[in-house]
C-alpha atoms as a PDB file:
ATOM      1  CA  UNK A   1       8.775  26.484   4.098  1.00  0.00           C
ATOM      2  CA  UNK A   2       7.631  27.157   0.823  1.00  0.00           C
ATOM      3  CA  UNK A   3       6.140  23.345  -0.378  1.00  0.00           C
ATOM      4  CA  UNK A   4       7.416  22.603  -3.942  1.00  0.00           C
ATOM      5  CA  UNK A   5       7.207  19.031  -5.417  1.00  0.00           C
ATOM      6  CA  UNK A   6       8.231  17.401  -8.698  1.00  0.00           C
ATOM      7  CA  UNK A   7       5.780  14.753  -9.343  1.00  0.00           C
ATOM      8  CA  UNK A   8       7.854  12.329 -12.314  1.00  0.00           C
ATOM      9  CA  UNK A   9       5.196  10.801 -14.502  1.00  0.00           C
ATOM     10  CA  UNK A  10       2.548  13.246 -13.010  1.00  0.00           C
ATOM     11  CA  UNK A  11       0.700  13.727 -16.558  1.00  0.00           C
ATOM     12  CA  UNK A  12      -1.973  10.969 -15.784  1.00  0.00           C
ATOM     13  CA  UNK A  13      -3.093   8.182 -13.791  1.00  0.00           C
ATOM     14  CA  UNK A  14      -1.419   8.127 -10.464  1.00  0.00           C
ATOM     15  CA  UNK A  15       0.903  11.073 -11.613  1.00  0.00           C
ATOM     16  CA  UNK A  16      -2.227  13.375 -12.704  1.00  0.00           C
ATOM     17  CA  UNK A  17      -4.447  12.850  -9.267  1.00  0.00           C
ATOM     18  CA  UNK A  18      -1.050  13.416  -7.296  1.00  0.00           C
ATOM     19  CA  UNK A  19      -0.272  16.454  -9.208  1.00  0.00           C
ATOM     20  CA  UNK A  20      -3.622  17.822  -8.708  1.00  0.00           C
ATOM     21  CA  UNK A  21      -4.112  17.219  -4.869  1.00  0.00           C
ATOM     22  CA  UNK A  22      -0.534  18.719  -4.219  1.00  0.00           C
ATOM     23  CA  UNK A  23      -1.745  21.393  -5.854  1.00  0.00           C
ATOM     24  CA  UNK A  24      -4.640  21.846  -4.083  1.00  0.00           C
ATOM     25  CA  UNK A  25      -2.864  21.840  -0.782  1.00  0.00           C
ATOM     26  CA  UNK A  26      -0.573  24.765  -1.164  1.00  0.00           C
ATOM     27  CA  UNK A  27       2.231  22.643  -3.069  1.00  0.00           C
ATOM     28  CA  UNK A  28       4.069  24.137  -6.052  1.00  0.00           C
ATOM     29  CA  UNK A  29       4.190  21.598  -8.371  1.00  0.00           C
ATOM     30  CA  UNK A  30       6.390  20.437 -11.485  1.00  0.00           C
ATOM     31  CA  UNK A  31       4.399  18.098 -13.870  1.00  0.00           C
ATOM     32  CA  UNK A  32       6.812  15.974 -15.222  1.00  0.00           C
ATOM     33  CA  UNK A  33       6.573  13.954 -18.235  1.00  0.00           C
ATOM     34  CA  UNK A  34       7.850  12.155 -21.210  1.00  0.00           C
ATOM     35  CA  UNK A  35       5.734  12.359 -24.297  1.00  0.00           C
ATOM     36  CA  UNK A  36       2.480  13.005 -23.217  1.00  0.00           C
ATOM     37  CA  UNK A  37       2.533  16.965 -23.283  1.00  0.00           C
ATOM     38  CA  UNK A  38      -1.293  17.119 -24.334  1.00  0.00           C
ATOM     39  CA  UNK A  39      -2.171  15.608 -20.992  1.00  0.00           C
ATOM     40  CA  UNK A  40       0.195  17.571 -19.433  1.00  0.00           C
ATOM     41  CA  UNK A  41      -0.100  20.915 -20.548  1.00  0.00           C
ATOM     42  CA  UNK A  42      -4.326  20.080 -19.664  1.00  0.00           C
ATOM     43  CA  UNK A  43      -3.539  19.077 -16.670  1.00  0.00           C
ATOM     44  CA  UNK A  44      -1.758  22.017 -15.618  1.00  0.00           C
ATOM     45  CA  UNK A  45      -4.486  24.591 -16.914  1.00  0.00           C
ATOM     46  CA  UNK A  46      -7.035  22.914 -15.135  1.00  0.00           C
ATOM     47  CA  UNK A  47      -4.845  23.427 -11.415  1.00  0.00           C
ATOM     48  CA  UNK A  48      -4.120  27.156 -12.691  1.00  0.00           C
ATOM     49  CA  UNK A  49      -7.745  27.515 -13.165  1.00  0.00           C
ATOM     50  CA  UNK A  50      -8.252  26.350  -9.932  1.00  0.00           C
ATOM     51  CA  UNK A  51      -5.587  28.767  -8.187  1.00  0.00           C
ATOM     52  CA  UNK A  52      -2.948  26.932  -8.364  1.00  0.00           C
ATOM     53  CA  UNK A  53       1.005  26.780  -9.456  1.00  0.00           C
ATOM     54  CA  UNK A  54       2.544  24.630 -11.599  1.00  0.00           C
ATOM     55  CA  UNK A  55       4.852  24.172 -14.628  1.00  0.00           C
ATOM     56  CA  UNK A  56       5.605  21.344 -16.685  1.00  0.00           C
ATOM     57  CA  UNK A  57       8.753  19.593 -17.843  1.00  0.00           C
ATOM     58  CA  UNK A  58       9.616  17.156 -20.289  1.00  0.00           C
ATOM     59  CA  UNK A  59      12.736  14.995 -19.154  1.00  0.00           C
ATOM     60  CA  UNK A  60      13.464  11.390 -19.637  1.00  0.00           C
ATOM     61  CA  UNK A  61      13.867  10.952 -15.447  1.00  0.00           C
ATOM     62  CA  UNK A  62      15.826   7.457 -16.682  1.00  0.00           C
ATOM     63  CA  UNK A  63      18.899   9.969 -17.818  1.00  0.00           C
ATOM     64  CA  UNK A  64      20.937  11.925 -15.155  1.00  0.00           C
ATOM     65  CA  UNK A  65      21.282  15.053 -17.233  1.00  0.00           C
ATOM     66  CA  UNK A  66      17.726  14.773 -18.302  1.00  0.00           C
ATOM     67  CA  UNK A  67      16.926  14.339 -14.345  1.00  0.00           C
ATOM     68  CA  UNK A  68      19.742  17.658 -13.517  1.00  0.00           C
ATOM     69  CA  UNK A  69      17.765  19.715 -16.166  1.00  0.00           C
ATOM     70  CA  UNK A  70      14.327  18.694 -14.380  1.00  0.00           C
ATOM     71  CA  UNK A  71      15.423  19.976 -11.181  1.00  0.00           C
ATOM     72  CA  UNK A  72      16.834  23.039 -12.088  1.00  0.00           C
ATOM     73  CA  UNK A  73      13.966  24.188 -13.965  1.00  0.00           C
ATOM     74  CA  UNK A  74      11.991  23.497 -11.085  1.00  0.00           C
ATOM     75  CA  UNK A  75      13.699  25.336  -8.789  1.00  0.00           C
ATOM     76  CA  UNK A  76      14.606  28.454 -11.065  1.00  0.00           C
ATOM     77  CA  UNK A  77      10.879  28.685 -11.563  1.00  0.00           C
ATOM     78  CA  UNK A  78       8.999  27.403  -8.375  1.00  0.00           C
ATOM     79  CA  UNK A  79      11.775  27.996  -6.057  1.00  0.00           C
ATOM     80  CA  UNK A  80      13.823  25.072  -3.886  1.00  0.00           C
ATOM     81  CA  UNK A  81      12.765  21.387  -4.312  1.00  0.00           C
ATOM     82  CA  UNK A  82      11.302  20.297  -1.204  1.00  0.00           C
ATOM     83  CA  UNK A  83       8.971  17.107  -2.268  1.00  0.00           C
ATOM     84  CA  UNK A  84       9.702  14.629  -4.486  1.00  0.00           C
ATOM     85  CA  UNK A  85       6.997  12.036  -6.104  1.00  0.00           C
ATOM     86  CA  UNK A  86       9.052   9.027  -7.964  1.00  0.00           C
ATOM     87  CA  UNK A  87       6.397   7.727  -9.724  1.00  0.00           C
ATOM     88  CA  UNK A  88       7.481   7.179 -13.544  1.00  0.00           C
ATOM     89  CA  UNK A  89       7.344   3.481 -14.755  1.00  0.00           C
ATOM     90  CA  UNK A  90       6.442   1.504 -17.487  1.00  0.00           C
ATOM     91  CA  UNK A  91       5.397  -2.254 -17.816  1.00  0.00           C
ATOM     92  CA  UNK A  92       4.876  -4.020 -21.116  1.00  0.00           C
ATOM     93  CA  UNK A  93       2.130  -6.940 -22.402  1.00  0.00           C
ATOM     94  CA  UNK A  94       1.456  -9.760 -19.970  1.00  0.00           C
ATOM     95  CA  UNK A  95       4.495 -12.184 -20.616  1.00  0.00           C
ATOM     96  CA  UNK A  96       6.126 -15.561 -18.626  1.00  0.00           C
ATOM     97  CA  UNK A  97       9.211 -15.228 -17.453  1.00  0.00           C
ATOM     98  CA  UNK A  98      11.113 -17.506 -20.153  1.00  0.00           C
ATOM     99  CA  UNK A  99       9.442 -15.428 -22.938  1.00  0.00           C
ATOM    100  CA  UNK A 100      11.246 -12.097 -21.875  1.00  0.00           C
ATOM    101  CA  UNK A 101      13.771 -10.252 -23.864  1.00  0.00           C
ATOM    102  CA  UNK A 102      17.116  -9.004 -21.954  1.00  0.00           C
ATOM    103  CA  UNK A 103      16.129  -5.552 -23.716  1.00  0.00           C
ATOM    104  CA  UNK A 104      12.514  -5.602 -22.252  1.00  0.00           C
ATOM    105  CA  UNK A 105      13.961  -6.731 -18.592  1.00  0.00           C
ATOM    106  CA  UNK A 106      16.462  -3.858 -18.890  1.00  0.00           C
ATOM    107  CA  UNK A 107      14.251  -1.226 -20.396  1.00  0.00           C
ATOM    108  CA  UNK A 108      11.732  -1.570 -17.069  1.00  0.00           C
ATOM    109  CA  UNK A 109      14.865  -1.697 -14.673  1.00  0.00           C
ATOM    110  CA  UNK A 110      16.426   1.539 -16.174  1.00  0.00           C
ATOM    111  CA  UNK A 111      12.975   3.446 -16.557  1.00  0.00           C
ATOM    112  CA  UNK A 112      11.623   2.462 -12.616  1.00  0.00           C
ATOM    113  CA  UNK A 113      14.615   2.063 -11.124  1.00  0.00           C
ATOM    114  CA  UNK A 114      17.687   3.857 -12.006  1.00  0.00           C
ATOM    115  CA  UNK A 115      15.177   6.759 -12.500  1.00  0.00           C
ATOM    116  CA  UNK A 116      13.943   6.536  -8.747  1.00  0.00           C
ATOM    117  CA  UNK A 117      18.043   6.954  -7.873  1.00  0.00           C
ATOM    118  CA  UNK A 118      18.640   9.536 -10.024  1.00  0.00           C
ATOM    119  CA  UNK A 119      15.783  11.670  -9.099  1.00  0.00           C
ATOM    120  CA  UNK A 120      16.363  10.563  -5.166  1.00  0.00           C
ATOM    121  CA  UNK A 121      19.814  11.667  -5.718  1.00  0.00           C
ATOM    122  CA  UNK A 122      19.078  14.762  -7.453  1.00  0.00           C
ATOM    123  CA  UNK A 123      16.457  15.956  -4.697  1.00  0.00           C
ATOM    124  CA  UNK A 124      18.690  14.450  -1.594  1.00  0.00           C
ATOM    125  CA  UNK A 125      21.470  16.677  -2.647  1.00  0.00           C
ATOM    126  CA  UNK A 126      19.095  19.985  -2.994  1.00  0.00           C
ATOM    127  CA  UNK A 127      17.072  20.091   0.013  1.00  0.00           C
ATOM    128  CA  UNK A 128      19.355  21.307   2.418  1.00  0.00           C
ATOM    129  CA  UNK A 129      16.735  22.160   4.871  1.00  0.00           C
ATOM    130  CA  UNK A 130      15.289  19.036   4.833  1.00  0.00           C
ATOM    131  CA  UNK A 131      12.002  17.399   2.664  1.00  0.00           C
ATOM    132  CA  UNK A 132      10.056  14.421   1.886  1.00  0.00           C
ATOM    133  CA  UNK A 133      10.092  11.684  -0.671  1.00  0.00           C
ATOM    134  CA  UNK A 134       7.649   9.437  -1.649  1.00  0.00           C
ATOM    135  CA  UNK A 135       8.136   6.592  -3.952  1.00  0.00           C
ATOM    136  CA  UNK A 136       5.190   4.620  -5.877  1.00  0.00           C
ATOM    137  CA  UNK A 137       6.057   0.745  -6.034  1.00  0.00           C
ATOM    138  CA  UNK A 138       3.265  -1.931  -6.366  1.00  0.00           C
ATOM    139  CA  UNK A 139       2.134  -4.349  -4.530  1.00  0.00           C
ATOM    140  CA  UNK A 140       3.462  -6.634  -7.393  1.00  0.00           C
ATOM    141  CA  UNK A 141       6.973  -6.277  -5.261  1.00  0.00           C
ATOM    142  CA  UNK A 142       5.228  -8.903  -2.820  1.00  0.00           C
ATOM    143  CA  UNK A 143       3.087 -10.709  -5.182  1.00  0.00           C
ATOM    144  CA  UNK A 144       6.033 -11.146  -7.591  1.00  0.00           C
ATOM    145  CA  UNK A 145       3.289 -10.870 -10.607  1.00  0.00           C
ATOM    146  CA  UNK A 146       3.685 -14.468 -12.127  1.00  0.00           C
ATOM    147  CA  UNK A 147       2.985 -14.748 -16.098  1.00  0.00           C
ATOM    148  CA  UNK A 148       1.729 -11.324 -16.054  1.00  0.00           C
ATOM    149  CA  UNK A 149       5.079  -8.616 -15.054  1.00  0.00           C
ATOM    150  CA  UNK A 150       7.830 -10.612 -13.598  1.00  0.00           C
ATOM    151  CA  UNK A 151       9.863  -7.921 -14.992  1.00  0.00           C
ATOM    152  CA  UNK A 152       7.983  -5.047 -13.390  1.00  0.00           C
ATOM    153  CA  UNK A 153       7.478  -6.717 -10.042  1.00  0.00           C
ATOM    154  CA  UNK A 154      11.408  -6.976 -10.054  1.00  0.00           C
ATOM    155  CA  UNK A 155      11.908  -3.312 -10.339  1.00  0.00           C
ATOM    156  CA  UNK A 156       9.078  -2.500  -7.795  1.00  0.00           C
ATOM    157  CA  UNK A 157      11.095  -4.743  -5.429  1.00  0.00           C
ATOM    158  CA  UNK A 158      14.227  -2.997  -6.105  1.00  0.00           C
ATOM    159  CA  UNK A 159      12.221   0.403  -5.461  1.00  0.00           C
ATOM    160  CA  UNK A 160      11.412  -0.986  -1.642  1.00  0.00           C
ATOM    161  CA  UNK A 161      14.718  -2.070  -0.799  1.00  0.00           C
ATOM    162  CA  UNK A 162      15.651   1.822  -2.407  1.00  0.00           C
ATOM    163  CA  UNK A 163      13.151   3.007  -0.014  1.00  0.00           C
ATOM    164  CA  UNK A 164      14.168   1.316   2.765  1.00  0.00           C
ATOM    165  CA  UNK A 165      18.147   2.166   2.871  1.00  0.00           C
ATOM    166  CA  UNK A 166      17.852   5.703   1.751  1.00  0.00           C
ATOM    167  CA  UNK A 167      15.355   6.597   4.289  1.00  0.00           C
ATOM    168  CA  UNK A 168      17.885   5.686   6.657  1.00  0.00           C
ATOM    169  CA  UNK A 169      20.934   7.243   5.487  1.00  0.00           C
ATOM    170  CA  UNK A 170      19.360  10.503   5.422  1.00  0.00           C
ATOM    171  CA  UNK A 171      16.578  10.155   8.466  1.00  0.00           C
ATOM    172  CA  UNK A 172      18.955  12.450  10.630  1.00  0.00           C
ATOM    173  CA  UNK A 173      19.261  15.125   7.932  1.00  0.00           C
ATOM    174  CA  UNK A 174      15.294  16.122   8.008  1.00  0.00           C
ATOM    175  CA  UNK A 175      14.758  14.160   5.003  1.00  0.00           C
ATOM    176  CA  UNK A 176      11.580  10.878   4.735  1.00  0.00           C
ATOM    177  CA  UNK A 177      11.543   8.564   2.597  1.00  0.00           C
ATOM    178  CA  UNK A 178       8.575   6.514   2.504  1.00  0.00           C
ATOM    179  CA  UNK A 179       6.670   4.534  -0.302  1.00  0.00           C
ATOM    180  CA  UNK A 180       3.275   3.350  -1.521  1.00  0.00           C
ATOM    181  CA  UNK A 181       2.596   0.016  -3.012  1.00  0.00           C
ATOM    182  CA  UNK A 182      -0.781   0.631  -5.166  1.00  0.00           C
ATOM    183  CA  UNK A 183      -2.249  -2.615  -6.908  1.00  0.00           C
ATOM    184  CA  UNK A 184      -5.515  -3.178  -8.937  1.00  0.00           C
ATOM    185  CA  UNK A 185      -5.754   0.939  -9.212  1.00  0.00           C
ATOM    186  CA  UNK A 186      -8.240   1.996 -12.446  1.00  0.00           C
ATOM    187  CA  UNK A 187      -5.348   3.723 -14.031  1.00  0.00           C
ATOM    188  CA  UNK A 188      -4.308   3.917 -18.244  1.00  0.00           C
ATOM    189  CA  UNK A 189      -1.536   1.035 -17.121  1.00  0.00           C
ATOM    190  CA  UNK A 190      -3.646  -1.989 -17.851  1.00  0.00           C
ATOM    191  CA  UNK A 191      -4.141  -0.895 -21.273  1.00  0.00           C
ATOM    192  CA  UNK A 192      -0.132  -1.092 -21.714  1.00  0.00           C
ATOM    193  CA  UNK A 193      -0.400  -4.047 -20.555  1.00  0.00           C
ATOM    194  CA  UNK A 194      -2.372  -5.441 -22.921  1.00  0.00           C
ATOM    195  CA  UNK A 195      -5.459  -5.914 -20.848  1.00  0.00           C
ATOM    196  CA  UNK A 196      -7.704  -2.867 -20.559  1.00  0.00           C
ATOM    197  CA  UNK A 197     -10.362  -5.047 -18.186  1.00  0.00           C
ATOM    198  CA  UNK A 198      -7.715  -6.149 -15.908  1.00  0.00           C
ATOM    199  CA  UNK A 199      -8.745  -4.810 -12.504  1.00  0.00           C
ATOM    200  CA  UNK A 200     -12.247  -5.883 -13.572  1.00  0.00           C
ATOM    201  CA  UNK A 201     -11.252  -9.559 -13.854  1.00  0.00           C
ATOM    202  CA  UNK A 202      -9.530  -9.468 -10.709  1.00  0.00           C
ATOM    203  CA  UNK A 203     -11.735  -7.701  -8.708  1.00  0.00           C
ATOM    204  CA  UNK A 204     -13.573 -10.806  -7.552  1.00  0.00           C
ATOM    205  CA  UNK A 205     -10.355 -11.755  -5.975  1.00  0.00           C
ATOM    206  CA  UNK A 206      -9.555  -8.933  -3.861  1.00  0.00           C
ATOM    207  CA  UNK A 207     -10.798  -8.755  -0.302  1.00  0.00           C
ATOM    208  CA  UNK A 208     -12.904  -5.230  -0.631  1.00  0.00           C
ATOM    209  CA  UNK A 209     -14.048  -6.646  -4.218  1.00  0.00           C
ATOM    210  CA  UNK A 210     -13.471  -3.182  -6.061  1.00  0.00           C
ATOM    211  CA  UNK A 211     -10.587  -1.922  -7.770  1.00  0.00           C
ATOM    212  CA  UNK A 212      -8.953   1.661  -6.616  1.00  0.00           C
ATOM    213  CA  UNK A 213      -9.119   4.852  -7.626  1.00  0.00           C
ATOM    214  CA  UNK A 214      -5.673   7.173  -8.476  1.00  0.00           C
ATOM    215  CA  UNK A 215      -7.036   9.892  -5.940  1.00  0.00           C
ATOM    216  CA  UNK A 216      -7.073   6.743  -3.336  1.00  0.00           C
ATOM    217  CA  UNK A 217      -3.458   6.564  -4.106  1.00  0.00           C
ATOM    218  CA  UNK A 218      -2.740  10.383  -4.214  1.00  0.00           C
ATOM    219  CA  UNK A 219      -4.117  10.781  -0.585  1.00  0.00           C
ATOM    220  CA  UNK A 220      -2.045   8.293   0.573  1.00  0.00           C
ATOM    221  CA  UNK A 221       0.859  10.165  -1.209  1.00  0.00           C
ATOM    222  CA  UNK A 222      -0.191  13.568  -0.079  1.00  0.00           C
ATOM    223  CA  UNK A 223      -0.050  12.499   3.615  1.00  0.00           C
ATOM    224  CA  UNK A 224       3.164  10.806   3.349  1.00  0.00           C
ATOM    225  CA  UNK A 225       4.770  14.050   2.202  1.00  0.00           C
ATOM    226  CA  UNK A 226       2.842  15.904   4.569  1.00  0.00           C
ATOM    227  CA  UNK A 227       3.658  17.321   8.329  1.00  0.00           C
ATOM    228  CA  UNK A 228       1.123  15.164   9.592  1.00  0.00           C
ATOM    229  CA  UNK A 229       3.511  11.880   9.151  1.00  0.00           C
ATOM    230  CA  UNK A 230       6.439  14.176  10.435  1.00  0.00           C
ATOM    231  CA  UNK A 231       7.749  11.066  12.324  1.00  0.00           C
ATOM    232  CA  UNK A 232       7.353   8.500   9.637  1.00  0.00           C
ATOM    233  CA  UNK A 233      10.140   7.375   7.249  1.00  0.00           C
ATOM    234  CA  UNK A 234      11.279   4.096   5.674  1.00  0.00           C
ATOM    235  CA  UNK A 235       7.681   2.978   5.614  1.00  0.00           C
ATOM    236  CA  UNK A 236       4.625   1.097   3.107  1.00  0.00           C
ATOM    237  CA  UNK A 237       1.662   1.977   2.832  1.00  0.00           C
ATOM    238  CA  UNK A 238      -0.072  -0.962   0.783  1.00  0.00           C
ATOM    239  CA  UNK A 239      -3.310   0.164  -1.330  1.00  0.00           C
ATOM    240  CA  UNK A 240      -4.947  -2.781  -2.838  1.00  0.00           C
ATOM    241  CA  UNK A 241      -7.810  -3.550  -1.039  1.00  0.00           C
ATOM    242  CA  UNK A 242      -6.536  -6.285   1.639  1.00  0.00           C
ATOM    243  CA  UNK A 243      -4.680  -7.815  -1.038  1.00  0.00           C
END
């Protein structure tokens, strides 16, 4: 089978490491992204320098004809969509609960959640001869992020429970669904946020006493979509240091 993955917010962080490793493995792989085509279009010369394939695509994934465009780009130019990385999201600053606008709540659902269905949709419809789909929650789905992302825990939560009952409506159709829940990962994030240091401050509290790195994360991802977990789907792989 000829690999090709769509990696959805694959211009940095995360996105960028996953993007690259795919790459490195044989993978044919769509960039996706939003507004950052400066790190995107980088991104991708650096894996063509390196032998690989890739293209990039701008879509807002939180828009079904935005997410239909996506996909058949990909596939006109790569060939058929066989991986799928759901990993665009956004968070905002560090707020309480009772200080949250509906239009902030609903922005984070619509961007990490309805664009994880759309894009599952999209790729569960296309790959015929079966795949593999990863999704990237947060371990802020268990932690429920108190005063910080209430908000953005809620849609990583709503990402697990997406996880859990798609993998099973299509495990006899060749098709896994699995997920990664990252958490204190040296990624751009904080910074939106509001708090740059974050994993810093916290790292005192974690068990290994170190934040993680994106490629941490992106090996995780890689073997999830790989062969090698051919009989795993509708499972979590946690990556935040025994937190």
């Amino acid at each position: 089978m000829n690999k090709v993955a769509i990696v959805t917010g694959g211009s940095r962080g995360i996105g960028a490491a996953t993007s690259k490793l795919l790459a490195s493995q044989g993978y044919a792989v769509c960039i996706n992204y939003l507004a950052r085509s400066e790190d995107a279009e980088k991104l991708a010369a650096e894996i063509t320098a390196d032998g690989g394939k890739v293209m990039t695509y701008a879509a807002d994934v939180s828009e079904e004809a935005d997410v239909i465009g996506l996909f058949d780009a990909a596939e006109k130019m790569l060939g058929p969509v066989t991986h799928l990385v759901n990993n665009a999201g956004i968070l905002f600053t560090q707020s309480s609960l009772v200080d949250l606008s509906v239009e902030r709540f609903n922005k984070v659902m619509l961007t990490n959640v309805t664009s994880c269905f759309l894009c599952s949709r999209e790729a569960v419809k296309r790959m015929t001869q079966g795949g593999a789909i990863v999704n990237v929650s947060s371990v802020a789905s268990r932690t429920g992020s108190p005063n910080e992302y209430v908000d953005y825990a809620a849609s990583k939560g709503a990402m697990d429970t997406l996880t859990t009952g798609l993998s099973l409506e299509v495990a006899d159709k060749n098709i896994r669904v699995n997920c990664v829940r990252p958490g204190f990962i040296h990624t751009e994030m904080h910074a939106d946020g509001g708090e740059p240091g974050r994993v810093e401050r916290l790292s005192p509290l974690i068990p290994m006493k170190r934040g993680g790195e994106p490629e941490e994360v992106a090996n995780a991802i890689a073997w999830l979509l790989s062969d090698e977990a051919s009989y795993v789907t509708g499972s979590f792989i946690d990556l935040a240091g025994g937190k």
